[in-house]
N, C-alpha and C. Protein backbone atom coordinates (compact mmCIF):
# COMPACT_ATOMS: atom_id res chain seq x y z
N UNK A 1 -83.18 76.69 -65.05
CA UNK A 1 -84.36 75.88 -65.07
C UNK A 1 -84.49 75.04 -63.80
N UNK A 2 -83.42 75.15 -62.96
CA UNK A 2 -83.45 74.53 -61.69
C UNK A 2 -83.00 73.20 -61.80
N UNK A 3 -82.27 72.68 -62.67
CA UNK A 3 -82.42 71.38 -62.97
C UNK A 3 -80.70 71.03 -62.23
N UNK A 4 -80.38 69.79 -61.21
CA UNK A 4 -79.87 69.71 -60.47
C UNK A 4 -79.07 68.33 -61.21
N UNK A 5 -77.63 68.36 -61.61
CA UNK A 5 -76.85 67.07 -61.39
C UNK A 5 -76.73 65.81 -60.68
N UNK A 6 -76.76 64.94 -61.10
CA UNK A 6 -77.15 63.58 -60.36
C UNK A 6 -75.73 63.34 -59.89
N UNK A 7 -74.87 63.24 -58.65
CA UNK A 7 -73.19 62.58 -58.75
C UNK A 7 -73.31 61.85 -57.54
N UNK A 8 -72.75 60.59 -57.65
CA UNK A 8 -72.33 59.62 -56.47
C UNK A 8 -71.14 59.61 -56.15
N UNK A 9 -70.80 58.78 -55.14
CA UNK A 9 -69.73 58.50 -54.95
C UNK A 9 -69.10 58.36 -56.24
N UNK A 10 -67.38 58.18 -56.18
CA UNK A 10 -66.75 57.55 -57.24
C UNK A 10 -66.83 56.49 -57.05
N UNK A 11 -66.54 55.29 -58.20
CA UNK A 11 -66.77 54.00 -58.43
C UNK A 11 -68.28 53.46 -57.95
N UNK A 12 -69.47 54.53 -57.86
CA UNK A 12 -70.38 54.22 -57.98
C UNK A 12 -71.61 53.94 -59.20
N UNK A 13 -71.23 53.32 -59.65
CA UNK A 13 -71.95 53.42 -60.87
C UNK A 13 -73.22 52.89 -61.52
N UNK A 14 -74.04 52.82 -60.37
CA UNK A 14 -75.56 52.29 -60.21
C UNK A 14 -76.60 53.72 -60.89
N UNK A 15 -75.90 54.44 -60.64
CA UNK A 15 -76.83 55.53 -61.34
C UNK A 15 -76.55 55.52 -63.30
N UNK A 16 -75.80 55.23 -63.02
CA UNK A 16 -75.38 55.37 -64.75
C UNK A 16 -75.61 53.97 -65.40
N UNK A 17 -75.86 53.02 -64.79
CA UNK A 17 -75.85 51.51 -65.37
C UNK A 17 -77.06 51.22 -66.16
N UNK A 18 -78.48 51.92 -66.62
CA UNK A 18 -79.44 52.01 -67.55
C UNK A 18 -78.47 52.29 -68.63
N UNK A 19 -78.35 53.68 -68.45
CA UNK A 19 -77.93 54.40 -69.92
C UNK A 19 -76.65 53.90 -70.38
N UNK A 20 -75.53 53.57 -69.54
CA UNK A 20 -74.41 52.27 -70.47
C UNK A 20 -75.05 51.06 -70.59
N UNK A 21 -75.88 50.63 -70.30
CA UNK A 21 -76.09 49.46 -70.75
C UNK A 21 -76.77 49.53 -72.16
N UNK A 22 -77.16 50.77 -72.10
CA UNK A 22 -78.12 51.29 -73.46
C UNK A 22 -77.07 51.67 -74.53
N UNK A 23 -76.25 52.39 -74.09
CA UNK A 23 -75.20 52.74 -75.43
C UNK A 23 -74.56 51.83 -75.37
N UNK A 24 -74.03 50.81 -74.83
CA UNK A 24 -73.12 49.73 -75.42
C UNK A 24 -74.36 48.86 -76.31
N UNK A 25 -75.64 48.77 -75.80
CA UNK A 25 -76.21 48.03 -77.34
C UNK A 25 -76.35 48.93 -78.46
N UNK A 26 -77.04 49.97 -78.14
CA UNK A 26 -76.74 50.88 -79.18
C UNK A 26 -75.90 50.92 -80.28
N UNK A 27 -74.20 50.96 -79.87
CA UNK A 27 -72.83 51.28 -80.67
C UNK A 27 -72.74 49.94 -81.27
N UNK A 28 -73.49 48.68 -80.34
CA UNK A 28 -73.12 47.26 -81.48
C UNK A 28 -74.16 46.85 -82.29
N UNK A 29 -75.73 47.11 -82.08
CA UNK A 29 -76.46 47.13 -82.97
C UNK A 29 -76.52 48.53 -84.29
N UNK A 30 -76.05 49.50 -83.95
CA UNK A 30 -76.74 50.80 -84.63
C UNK A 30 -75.92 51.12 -84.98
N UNK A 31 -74.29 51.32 -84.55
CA UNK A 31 -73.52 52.51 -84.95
C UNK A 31 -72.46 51.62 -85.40
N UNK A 32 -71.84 50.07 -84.99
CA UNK A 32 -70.49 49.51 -85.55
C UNK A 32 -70.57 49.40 -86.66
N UNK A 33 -69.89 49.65 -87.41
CA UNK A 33 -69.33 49.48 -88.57
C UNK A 33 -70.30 49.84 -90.17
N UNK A 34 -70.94 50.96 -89.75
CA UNK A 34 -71.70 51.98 -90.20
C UNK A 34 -71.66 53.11 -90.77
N UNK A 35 -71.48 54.06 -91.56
CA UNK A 35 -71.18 55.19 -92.53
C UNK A 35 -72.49 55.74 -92.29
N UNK A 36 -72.27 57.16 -92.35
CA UNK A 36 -73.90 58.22 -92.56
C UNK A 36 -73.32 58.94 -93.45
N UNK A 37 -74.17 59.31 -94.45
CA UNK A 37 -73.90 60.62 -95.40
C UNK A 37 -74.01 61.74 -95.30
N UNK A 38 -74.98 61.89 -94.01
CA UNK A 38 -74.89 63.20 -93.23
C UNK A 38 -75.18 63.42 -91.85
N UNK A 39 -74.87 64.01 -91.51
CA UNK A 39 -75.45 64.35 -90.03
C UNK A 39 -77.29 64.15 -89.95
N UNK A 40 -77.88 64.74 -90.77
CA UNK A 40 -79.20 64.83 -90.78
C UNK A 40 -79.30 62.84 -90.94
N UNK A 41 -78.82 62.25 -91.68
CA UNK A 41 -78.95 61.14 -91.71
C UNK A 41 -79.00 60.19 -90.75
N UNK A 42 -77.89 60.54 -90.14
CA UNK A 42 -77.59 59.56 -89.00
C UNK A 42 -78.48 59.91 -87.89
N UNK A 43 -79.09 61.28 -87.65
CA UNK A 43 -79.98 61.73 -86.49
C UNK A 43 -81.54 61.03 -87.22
N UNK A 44 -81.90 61.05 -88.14
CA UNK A 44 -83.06 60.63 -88.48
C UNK A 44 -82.90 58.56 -88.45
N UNK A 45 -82.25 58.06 -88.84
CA UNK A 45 -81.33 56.51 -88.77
C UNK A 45 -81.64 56.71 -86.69
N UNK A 46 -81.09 57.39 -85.95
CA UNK A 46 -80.60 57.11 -84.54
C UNK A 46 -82.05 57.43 -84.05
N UNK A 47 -82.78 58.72 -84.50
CA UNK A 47 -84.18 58.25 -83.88
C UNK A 47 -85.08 57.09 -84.07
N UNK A 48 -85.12 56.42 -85.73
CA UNK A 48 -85.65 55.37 -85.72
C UNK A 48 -85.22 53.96 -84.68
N UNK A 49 -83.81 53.88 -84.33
CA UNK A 49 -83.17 53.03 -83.66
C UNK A 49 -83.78 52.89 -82.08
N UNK A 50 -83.96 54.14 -81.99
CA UNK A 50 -84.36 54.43 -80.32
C UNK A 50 -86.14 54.03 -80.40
N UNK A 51 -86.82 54.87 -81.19
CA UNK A 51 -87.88 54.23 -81.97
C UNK A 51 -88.05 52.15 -81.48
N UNK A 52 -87.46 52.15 -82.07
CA UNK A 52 -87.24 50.56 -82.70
C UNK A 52 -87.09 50.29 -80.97
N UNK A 53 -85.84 50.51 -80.42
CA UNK A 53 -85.50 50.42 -78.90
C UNK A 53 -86.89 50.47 -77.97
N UNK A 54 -87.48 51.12 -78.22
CA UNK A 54 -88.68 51.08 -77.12
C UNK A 54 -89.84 50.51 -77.35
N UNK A 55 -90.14 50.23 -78.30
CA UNK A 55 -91.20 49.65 -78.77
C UNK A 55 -91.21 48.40 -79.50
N UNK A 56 -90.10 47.44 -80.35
CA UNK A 56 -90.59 46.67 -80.72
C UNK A 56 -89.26 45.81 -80.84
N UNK A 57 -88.41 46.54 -79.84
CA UNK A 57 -87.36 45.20 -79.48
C UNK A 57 -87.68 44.77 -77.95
N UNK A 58 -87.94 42.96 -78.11
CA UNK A 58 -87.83 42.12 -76.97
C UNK A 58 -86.71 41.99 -75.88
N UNK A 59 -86.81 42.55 -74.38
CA UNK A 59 -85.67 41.95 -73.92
C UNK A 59 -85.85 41.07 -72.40
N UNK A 60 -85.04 40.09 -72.55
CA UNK A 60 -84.94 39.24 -71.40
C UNK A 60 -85.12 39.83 -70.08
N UNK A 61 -84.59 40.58 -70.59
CA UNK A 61 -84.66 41.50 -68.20
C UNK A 61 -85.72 42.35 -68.60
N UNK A 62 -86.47 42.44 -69.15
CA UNK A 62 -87.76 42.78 -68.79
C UNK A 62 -88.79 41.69 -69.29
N UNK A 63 -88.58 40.56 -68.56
CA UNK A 63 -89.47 39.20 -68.86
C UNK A 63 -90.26 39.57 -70.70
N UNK A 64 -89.47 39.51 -71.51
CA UNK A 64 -89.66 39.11 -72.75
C UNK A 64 -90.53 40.07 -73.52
N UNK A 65 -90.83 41.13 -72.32
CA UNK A 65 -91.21 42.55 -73.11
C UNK A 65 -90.51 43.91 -73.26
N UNK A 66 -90.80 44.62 -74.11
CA UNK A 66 -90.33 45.84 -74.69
C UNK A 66 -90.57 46.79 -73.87
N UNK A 67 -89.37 47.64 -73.19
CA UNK A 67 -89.78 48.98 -72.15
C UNK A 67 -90.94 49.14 -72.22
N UNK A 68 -91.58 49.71 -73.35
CA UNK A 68 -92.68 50.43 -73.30
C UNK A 68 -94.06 49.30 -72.87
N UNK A 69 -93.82 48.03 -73.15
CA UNK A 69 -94.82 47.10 -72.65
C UNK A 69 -94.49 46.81 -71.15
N UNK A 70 -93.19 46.75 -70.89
CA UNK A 70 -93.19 46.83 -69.51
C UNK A 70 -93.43 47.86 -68.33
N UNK A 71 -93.15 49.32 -69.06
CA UNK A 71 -93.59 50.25 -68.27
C UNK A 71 -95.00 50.25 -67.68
N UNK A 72 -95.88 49.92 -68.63
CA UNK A 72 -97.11 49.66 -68.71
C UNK A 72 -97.62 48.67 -68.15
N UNK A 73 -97.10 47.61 -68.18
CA UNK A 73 -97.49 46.32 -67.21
C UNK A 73 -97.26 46.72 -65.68
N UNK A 74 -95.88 47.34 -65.58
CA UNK A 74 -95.38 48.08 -63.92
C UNK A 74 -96.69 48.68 -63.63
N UNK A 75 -96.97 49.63 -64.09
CA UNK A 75 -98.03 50.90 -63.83
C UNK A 75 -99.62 49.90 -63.66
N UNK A 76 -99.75 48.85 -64.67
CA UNK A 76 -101.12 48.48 -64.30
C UNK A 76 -101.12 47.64 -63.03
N UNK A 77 -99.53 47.10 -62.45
CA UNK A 77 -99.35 46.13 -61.39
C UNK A 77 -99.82 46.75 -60.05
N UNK A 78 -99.42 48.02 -59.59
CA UNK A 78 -99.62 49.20 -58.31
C UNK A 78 -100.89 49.45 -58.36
């Protein structure tokens, strides 16, 4: 599909610092200390979470709006 690996230096870790910053809230809001009854469960539970993640949780580093309100504010700013 042509689709090309992202790799930096070692101990560079500016490319990866979105998505850990995302699964470490993730594993302490969504997944610590949590049971699923099934696989189907926990994938339908983890989309609502991500769900929930983009749309109607507030966060500080994006001045007090939700990705998806901030993506949108970016885009109407240019």
């Amino acid at each position: 599909m042509g689709l090309v690996q992202s790799m930096s230096r070692k101990a560079t870790c500016l490319d990866n610092a979105c998505i850990e910053g995302f699964f470490g809230h993730m594993k302490d809001e969504f997944f610590r200390g949590r049971e699923f009854d099934s696989f189907d469960s926990f994938k339908e539970q983890l989309d609502s979470y991500i769900t929930y993640w983009n749309t109607r949780r507030y966060q500080v580093r994006l001045k007090g709006m939700t990705p998806v309100q901030y993506r949108g504010h970016s885009i109407r700013a240019t």
